[in-house]
Protein backbone atom coordinates (compact mmCIF):
# COMPACT_ATOMS: atom_id res chain seq x y z
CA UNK A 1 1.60 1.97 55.11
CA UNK A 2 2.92 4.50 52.57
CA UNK A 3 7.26 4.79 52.27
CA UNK A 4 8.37 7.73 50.47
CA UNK A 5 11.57 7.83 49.32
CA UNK A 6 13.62 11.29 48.02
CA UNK A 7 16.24 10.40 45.39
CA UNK A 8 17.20 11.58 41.98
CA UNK A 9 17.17 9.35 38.89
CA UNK A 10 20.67 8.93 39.22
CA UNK A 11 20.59 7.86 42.85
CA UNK A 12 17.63 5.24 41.89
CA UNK A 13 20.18 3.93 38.93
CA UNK A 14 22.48 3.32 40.65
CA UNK A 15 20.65 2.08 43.90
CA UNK A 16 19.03 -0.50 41.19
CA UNK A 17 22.28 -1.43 40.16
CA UNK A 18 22.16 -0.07 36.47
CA UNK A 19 24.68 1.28 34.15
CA UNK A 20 25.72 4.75 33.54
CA UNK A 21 24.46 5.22 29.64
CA UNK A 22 25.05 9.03 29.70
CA UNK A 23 29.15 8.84 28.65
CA UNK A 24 27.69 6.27 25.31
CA UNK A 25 24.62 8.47 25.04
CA UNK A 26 27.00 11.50 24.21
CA UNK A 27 29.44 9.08 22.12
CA UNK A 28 26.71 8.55 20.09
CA UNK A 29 25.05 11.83 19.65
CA UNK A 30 28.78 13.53 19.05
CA UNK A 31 29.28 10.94 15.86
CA UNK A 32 25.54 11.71 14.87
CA UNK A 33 26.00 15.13 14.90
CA UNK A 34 29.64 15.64 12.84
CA UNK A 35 28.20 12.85 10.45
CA UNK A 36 25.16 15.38 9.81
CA UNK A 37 27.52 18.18 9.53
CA UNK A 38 29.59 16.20 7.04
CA UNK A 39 26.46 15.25 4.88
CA UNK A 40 25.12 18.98 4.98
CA UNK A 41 28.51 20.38 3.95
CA UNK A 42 28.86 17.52 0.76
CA UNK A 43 25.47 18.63 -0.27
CA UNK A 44 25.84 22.39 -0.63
CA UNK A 45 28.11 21.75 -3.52
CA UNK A 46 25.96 21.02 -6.61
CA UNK A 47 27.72 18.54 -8.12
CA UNK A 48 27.46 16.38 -5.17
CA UNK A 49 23.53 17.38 -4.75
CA UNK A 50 23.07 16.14 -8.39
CA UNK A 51 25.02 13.05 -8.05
CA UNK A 52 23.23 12.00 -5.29
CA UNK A 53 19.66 12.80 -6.64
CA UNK A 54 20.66 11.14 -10.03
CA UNK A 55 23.39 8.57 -9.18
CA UNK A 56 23.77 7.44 -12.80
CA UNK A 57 23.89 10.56 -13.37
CA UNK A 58 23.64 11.94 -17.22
CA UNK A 59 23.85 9.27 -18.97
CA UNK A 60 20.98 7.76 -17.50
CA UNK A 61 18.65 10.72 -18.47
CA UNK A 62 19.90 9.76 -22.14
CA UNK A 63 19.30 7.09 -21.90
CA UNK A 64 15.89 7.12 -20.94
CA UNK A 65 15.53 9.74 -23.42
CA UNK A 66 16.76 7.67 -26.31
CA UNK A 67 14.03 4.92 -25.01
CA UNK A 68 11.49 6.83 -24.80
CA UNK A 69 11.96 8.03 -28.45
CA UNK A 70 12.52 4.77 -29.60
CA UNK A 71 9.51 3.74 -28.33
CA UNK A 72 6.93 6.70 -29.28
CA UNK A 73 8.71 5.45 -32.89
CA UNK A 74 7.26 1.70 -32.59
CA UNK A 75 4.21 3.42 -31.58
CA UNK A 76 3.64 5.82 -34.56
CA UNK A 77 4.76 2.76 -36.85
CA UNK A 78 2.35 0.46 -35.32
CA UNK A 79 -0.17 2.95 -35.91
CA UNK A 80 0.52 4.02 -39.10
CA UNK A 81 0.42 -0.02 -40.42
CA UNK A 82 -2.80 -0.28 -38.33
CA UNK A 83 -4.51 2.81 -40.52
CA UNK A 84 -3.06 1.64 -44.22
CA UNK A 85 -4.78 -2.10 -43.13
CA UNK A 86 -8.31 -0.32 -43.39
């Protein structure tokens, strides 16, 4: 024996008793989308772009600068010592 029944999805939902999701489903996508909107807009100004790629910003490349010289120093010194030894 073979029933077939003719019904959209929404008929089915609501035949099975289940919730309408479509007026959260839209809720949801609205907020998405302005939030993506908002975030695209803040990064076409530079300044925000940078901050965001580099959020110490500067000083941070400076920083690591100043390290990075600092230690290429202790390297040539330890080398140098290392060469008047022999």
């Amino acid at each position: 024996m073979k029933i077939i029944i003719d019904m959209s999805p929404e008929e089915a939902r609501k035949m099975m008793g289940f919730p309408d999701l479509e007026p959260l489903q839209t809720a949801i996508m609205d907020k998405m989308q302005a939030q993506m909107e908002e975030y695209f807009t803040s990064m076409s100004d530079p300044e925000v772009l940078f901050s965001k790629l580099m959020p110490m910003g500067i000083q941070a490349m400076e920083n690591y600068k100043t390290f990075m010289g600092e230690m290429a120093k202790a390297s040539m010194n330890s080398m140098s010592s290392d060469n008047s030894k022999d």
